[in-house]
Protein backbone atom coordinates (compact mmCIF):
# COMPACT_ATOMS: atom_id res chain seq x y z
CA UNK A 1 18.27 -44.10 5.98
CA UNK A 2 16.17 -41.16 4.72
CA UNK A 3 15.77 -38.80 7.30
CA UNK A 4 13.75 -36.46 5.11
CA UNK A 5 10.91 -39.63 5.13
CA UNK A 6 11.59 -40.70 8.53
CA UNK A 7 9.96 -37.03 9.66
CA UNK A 8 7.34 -36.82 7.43
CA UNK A 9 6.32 -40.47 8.97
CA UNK A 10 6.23 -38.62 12.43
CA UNK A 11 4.81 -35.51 10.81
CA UNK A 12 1.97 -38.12 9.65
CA UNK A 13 1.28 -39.85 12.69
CA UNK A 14 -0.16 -36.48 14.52
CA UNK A 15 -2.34 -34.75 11.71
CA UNK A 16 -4.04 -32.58 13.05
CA UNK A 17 -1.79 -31.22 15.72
CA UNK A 18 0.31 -30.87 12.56
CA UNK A 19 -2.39 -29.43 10.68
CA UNK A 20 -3.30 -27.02 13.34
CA UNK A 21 0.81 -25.56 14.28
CA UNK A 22 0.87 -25.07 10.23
CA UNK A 23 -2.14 -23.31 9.97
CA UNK A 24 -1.52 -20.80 12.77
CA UNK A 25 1.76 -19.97 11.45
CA UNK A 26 0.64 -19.60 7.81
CA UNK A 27 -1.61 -16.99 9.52
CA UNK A 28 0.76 -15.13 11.40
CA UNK A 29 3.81 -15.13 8.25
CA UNK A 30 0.66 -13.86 5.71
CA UNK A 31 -0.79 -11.36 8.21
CA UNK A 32 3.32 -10.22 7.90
CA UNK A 33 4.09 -10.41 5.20
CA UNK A 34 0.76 -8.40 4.02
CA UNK A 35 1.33 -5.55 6.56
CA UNK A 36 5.16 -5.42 4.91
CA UNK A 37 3.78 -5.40 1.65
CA UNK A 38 0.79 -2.94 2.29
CA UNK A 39 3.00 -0.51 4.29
CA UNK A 40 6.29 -0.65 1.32
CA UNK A 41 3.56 0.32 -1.23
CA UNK A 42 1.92 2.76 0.23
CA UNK A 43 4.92 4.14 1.73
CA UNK A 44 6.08 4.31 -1.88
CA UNK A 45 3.03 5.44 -3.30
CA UNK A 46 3.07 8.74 -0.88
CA UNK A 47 6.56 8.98 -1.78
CA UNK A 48 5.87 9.02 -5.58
CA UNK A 49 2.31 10.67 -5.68
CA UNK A 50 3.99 13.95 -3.35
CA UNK A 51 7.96 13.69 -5.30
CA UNK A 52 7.52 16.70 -7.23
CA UNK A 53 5.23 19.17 -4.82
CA UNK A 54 7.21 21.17 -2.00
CA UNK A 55 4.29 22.69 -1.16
CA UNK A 56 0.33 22.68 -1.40
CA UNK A 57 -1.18 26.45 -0.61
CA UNK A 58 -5.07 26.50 -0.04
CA UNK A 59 -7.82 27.07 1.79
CA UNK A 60 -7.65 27.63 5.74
CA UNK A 61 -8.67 24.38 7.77
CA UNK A 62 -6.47 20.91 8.38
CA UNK A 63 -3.09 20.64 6.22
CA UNK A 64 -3.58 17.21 6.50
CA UNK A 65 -6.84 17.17 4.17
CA UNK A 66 -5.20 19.97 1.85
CA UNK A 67 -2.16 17.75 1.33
CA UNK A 68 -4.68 14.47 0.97
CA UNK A 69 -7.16 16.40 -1.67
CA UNK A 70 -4.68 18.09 -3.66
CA UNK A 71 -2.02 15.56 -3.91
CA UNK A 72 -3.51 12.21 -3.27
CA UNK A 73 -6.72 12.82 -4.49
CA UNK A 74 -8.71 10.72 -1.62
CA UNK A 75 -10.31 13.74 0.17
CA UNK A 76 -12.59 16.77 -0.34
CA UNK A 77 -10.65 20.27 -0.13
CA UNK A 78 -11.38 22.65 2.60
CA UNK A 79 -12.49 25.41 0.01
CA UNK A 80 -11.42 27.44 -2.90
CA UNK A 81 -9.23 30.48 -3.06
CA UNK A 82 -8.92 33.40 -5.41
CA UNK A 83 -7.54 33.25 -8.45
CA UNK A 84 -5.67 36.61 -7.96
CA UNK A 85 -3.81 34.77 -5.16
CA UNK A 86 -2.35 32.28 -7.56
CA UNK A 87 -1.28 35.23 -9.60
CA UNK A 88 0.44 36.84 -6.14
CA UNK A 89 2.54 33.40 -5.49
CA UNK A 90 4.09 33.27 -8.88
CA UNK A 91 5.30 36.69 -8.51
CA UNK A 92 7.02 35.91 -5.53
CA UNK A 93 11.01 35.38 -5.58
CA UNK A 94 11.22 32.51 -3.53
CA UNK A 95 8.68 30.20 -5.77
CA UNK A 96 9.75 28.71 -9.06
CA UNK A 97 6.53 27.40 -10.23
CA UNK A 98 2.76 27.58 -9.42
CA UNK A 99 0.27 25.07 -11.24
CA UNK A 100 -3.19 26.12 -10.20
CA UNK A 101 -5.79 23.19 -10.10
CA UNK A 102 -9.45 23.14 -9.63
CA UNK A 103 -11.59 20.41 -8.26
CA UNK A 104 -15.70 19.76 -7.68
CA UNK A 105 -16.40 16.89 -10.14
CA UNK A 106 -15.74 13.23 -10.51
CA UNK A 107 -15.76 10.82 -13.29
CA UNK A 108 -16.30 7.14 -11.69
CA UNK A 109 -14.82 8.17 -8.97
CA UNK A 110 -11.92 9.85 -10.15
CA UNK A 111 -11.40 13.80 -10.03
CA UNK A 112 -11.75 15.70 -12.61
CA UNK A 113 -8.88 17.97 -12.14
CA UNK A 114 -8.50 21.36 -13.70
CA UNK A 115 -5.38 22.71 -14.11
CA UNK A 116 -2.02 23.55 -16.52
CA UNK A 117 -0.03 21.52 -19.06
CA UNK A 118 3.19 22.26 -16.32
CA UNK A 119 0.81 19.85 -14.01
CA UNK A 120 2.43 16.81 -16.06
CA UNK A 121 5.36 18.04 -15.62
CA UNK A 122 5.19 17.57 -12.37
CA UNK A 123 4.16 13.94 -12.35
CA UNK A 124 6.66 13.03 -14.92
CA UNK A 125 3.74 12.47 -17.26
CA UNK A 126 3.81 11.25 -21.06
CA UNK A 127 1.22 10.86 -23.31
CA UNK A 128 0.79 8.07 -24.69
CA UNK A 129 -2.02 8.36 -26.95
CA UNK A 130 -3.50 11.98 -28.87
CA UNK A 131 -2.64 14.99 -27.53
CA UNK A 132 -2.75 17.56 -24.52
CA UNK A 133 -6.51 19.76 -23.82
CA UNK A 134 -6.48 22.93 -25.16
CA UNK A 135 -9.70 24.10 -25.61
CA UNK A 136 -12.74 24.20 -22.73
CA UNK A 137 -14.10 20.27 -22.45
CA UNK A 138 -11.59 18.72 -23.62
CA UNK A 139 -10.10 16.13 -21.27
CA UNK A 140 -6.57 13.70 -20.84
CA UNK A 141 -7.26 10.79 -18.76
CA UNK A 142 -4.72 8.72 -16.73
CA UNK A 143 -3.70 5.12 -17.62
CA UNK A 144 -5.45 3.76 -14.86
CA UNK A 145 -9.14 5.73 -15.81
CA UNK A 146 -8.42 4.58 -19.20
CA UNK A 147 -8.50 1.16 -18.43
CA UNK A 148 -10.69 0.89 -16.25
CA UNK A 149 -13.63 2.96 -18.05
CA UNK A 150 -12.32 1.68 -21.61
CA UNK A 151 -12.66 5.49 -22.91
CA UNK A 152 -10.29 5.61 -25.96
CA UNK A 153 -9.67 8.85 -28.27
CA UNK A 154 -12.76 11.31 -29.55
CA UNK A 155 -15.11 9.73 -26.57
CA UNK A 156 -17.09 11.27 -24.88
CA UNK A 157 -18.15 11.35 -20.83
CA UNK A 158 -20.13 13.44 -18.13
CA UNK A 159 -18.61 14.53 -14.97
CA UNK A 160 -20.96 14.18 -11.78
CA UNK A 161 -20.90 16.54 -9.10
CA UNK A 162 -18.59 16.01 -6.25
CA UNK A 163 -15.82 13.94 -5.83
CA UNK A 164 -17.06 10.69 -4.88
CA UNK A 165 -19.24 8.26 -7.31
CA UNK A 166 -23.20 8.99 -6.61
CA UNK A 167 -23.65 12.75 -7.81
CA UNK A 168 -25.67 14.45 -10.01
CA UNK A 169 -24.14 13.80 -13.55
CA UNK A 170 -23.41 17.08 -15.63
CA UNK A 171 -24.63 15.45 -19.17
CA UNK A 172 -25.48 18.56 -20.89
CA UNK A 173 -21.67 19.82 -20.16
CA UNK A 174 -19.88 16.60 -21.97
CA UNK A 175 -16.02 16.29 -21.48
CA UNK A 176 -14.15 15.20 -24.80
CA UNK A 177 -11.14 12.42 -24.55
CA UNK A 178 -8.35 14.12 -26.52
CA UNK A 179 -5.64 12.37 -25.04
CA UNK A 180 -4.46 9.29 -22.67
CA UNK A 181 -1.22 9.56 -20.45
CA UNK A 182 0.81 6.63 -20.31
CA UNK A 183 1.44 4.32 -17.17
CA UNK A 184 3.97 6.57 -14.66
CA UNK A 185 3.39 4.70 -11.31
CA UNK A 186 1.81 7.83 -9.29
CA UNK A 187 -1.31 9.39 -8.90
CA UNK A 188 -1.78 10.88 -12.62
CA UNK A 189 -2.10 7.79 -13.80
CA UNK A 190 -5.95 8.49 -11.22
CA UNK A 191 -6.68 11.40 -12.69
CA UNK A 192 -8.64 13.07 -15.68
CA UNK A 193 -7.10 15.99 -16.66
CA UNK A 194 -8.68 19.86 -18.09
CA UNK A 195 -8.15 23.02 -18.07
CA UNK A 196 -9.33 25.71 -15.65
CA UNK A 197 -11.80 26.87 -18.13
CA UNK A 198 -13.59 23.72 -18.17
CA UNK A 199 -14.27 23.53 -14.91
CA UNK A 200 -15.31 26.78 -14.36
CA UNK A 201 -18.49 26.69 -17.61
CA UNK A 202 -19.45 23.62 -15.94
CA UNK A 203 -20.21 25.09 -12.95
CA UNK A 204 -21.00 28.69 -14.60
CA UNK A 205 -23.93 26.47 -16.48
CA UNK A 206 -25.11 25.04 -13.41
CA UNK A 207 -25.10 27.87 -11.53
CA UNK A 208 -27.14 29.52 -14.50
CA UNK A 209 -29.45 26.34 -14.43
CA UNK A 210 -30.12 28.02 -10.56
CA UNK A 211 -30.48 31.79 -11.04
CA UNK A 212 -27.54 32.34 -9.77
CA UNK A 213 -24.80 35.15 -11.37
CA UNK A 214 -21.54 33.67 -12.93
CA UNK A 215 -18.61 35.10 -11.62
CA UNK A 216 -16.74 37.37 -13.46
CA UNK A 217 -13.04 37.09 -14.32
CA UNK A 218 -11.97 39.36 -10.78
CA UNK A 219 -13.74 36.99 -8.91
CA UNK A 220 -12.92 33.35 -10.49
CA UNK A 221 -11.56 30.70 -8.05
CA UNK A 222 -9.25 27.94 -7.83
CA UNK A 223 -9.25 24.58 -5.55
CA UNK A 224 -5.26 25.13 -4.89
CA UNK A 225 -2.17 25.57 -5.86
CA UNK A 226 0.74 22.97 -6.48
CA UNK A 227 4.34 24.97 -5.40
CA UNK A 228 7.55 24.23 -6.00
CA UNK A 229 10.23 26.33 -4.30
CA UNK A 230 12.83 28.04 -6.28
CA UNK A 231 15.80 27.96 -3.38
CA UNK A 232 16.44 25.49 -0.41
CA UNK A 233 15.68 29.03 1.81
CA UNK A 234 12.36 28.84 0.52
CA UNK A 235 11.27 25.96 2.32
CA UNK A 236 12.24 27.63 6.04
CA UNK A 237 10.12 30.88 5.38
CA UNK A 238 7.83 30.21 2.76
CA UNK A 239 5.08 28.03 4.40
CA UNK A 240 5.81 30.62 7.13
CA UNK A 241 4.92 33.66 5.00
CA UNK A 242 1.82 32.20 3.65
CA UNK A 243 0.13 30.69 6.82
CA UNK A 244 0.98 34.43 8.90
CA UNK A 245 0.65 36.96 6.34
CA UNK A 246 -1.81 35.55 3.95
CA UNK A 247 -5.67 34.44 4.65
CA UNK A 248 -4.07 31.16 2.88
CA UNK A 249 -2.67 28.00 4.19
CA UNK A 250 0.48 26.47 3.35
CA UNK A 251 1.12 22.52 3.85
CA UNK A 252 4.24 20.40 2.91
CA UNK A 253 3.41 17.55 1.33
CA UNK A 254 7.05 15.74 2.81
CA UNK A 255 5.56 16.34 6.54
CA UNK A 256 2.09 15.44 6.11
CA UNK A 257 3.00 12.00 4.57
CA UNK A 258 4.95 11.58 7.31
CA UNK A 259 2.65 12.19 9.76
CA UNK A 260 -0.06 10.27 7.85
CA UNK A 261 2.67 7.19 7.95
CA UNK A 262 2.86 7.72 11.71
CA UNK A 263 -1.06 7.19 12.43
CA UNK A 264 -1.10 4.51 9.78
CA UNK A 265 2.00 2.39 11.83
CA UNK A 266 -0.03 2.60 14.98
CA UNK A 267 -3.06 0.25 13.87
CA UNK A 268 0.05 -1.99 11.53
CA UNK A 269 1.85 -2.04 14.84
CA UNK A 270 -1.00 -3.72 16.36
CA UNK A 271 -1.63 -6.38 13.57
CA UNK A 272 1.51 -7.00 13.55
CA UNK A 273 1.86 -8.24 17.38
CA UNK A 274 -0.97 -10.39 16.70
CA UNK A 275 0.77 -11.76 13.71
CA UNK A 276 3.56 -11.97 15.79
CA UNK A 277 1.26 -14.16 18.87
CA UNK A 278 0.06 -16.03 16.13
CA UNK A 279 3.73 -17.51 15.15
CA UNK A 280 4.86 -17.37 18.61
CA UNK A 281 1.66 -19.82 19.64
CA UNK A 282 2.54 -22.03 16.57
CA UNK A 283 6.38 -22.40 17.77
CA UNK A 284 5.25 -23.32 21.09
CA UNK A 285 2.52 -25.77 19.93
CA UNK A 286 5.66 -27.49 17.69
CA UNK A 287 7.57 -27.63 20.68
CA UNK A 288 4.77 -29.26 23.04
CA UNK A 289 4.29 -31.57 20.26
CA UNK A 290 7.67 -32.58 19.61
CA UNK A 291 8.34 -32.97 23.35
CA UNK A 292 5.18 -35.17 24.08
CA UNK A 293 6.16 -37.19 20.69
CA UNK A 294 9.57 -37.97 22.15
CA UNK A 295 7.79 -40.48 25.10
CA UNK A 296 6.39 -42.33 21.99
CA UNK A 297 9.32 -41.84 19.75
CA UNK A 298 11.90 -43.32 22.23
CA UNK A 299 11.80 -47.02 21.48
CA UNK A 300 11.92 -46.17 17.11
CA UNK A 301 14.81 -43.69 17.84
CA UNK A 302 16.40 -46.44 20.03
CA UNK A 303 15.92 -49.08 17.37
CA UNK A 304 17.77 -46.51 14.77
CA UNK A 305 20.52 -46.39 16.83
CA UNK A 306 20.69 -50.04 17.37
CA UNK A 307 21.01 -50.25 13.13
CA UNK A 308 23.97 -48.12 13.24
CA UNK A 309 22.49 -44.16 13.19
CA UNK A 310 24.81 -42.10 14.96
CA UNK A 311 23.67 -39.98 18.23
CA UNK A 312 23.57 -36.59 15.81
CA UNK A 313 21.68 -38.29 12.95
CA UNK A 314 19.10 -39.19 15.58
CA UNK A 315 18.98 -35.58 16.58
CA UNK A 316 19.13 -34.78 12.89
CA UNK A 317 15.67 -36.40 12.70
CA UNK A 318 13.64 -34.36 15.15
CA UNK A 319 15.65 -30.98 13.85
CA UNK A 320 14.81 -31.71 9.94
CA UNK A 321 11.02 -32.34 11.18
CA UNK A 322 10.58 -28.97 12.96
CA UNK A 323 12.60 -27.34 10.26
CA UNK A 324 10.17 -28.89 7.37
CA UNK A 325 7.22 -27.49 9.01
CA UNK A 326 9.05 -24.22 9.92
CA UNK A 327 9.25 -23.75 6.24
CA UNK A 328 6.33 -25.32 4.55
CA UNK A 329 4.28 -22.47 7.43
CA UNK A 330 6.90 -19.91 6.15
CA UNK A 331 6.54 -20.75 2.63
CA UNK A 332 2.95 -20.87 2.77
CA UNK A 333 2.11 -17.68 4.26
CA UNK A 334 4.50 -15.55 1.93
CA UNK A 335 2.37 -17.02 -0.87
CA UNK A 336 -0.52 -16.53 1.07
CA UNK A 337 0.13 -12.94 1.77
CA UNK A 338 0.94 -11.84 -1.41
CA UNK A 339 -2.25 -13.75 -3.05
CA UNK A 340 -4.29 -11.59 0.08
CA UNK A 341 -2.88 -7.83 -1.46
CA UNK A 342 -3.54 -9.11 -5.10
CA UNK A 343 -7.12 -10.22 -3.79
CA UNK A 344 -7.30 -6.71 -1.81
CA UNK A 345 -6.66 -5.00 -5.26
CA UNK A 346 -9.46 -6.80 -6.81
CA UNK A 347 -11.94 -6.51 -4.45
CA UNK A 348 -11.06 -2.76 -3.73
CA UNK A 349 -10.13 -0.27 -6.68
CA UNK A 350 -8.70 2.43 -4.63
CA UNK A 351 -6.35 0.25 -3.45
CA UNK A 352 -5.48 -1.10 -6.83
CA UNK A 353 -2.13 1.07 -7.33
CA UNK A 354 -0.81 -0.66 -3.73
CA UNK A 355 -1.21 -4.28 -4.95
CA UNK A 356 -0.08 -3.66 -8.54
CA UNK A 357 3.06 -5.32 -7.07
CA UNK A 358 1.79 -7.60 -5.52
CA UNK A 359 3.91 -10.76 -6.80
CA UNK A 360 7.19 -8.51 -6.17
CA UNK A 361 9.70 -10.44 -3.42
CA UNK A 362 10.74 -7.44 -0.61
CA UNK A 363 14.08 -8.66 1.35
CA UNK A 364 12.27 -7.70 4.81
CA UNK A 365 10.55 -11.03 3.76
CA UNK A 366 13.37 -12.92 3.65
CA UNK A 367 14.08 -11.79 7.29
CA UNK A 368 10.70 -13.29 8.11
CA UNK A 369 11.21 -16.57 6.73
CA UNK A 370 14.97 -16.90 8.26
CA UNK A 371 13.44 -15.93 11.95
CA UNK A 372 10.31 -18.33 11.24
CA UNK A 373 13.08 -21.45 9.84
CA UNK A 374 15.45 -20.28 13.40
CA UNK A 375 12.24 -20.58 15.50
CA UNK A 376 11.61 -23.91 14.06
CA UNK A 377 14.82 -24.79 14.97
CA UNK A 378 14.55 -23.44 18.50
CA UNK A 379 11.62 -25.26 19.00
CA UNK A 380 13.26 -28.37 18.29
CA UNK A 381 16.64 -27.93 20.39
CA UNK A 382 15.68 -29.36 23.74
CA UNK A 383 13.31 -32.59 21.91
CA UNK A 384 16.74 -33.28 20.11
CA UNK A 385 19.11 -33.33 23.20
CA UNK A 386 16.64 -35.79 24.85
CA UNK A 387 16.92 -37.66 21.84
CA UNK A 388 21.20 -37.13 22.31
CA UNK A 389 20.91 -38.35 25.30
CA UNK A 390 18.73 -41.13 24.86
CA UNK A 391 19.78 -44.54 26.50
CA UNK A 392 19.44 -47.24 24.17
CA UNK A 393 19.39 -50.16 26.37
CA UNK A 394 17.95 -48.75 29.18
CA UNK A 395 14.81 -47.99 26.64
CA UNK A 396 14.83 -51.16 24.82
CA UNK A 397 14.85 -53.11 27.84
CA UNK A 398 11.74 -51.31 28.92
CA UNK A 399 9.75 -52.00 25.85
CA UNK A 400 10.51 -55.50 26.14
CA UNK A 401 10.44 -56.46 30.10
């Protein structure tokens, strides 16, 4: 006697309740696993992208959009700051290093970042392909820019104004690829890479183009600047320092991910209760189907035991057909989840970095599928001691009167 057949029969006989518990649990174990997946990555991706920055000094206004501007590279900066001030950090005895970078253009949507070779330091950077900028225009881009624009060595590209796809393209102020960083998993591989100098004759020529005065070298300006402390002390009075005694604002890049984390678990915490009602409705609906079944099931189960099937094998039965569901649904929505991010990635290329794992296995998904293969056992438990307790002849005798 095949009990794995025997419930699929059953499973058959009621399609589309069937249908219908399966499809609301492949819902909630995608919606899930998705949220598991989305939150890892970008948990990761903050962890990576921020790993080598203790500190991001700018322009007064919200730390959170410094931190987000000059380290993510998804927002616009509060301002610029001078120059001299960069040259006031690095002279201080509690900062190791100070990578200036400067910011107003975009190439497809990616900023155009001016800044220092020590910059790919920072990122753990390599080139894989030509060679580092040195002279004004020339430009390094990151893996991912390389890809997707298909720019390869000696080409050539125009910046547009501002940092979002849309502006007004520099084209008399061409950019030169001299070199094309390989694939390091944070946000370098987003970025296209110049020096200072490059930034600053773009906008010097544009600012000629409108009758306005250059500035001179007293007066230049950066976007920010990247800090790394030189002792553990630094971290307690630094930031400190800067945000009293300076007109200059100091953010940590370790709090402001956090707190970004925070805001982002609110709305997950919310999709995830539905996900949650959405498995907990499927469970029931197995069990009100399974209990219901059992008024039409008692005269098969009694035959069964009449052919020699033991009281547990009966129970066996019922237990294997909530458990087969359980992890088809399971199953099912892990796949389905996963195919969602890669989708999401697709469809959306600033979120192409978060789904570049998307076929990777995370163990807080094997805790979903055991608590979705216990529920369908749950469900099951009272269906199968009716089914233990079962009477054979009092239920054969009422089939046949």
């Amino acid at each position: 006697m095949n009990l794995g057949r025997i419930a699929y029969a059953y499973a058959k006989k009621s399609p589309l309740t069937t249908v219908l518990n399966l499809a609301l649990l492949i819902l909630g174990v995608a919606t899930v696993a998705l949220l598991l997946l989305l939150t890892t990555a970008l948990d990761e991706r903050l962890k990576r992208d921020a790993a080598g920055v203790d500190l991001v000094v700018g322009a007064k206004g919200s730390p959170l959009q410094l931190v987000l501007a000059g380290i993510f590279h998804v927002d616009v900066p509060p301002g610029n700051i001078p120059l001299a001030e960069v040259t006031r950090l690095r002279a201080n005895p509690l900062v190791r290093s100070v990578v200036p970078i400067a910011m107003g253009d975009s190439f497809r949507g990616y900023h155009i970042v001016g800044t220092e070779p020590e910059l790919l330091d920072i990122y753990g950077a390599r080139l894989a392909q030509g060679r580092s900028w040195k002279a004004p225009m020339e430009a390094v881009l990151g893996a991912e820019v390389a890809r997707r624009s298909g720019l390869s060595l000696s080409a050539s590209f125009a910046g547009s104004h501002g940092l979002a796809e849309g502006g007004e393209v520099h084209a008399d102020e061409p950019y030169r690829v001299v070199g094309v960083l390989e694939r390091s998993g944070n946000v370098a591989d987003r970025m296209v890479l110049t020096g200072i100098d490059s930034v600053w004759k773009v906008h010097e020529h544009e600012a000629a183009e409108h009758a306005e005065t250059p500035s001179d070298d007293r007066a230049r300006e950066v976007t920010m600047a990247l800090v790394r402390y030189a002792t553990p002390l630094a971290a307690a009075t630094l930031p400190r320092q800067i945000n009293s005694e300076t007109a200059l604002q100091a953010a940590s890049p370790a709090y402001e991910s956090a707190r970004l984390l925070t805001v982002f678990g609110v709305g997950s915490d919310v999709i995830r209760a539905f996900a949650v009602f959405l498995m907990i409705a499927a469970g029931l609906g197995m069990f009100i189907a399974l209990y219901q079944a059992m008024d039409r099931r008692q005269y098969d189960l009694a035959v069964m035991r009449t052919l020699g099937a033991s009281r547990w094998r009966v129970c066996g039965v019922l237990l294997l057909e909530s458990t087969i569901l359980a992890a088809a649904g399971a199953a099912l929505g892990i796949a389905l989840g996963h195919a969602l991010l890669g989708l999401i990635g697709a469809w959306l290329p600033a979120a192409a970095s978060l789904a570049s794992d998307s076929m990777r296995f995370l163990p807080g998904e094997a805790g979903v599928v055991a608590l979705v293969l216990a529920g369908g056992i749950l469900t099951a438990l009272l269906p199968a001691w009716r089914a233990y307790r079962l009477d054979v002849a009092t239920t054969l005798a009422k089939s046949y009167p």
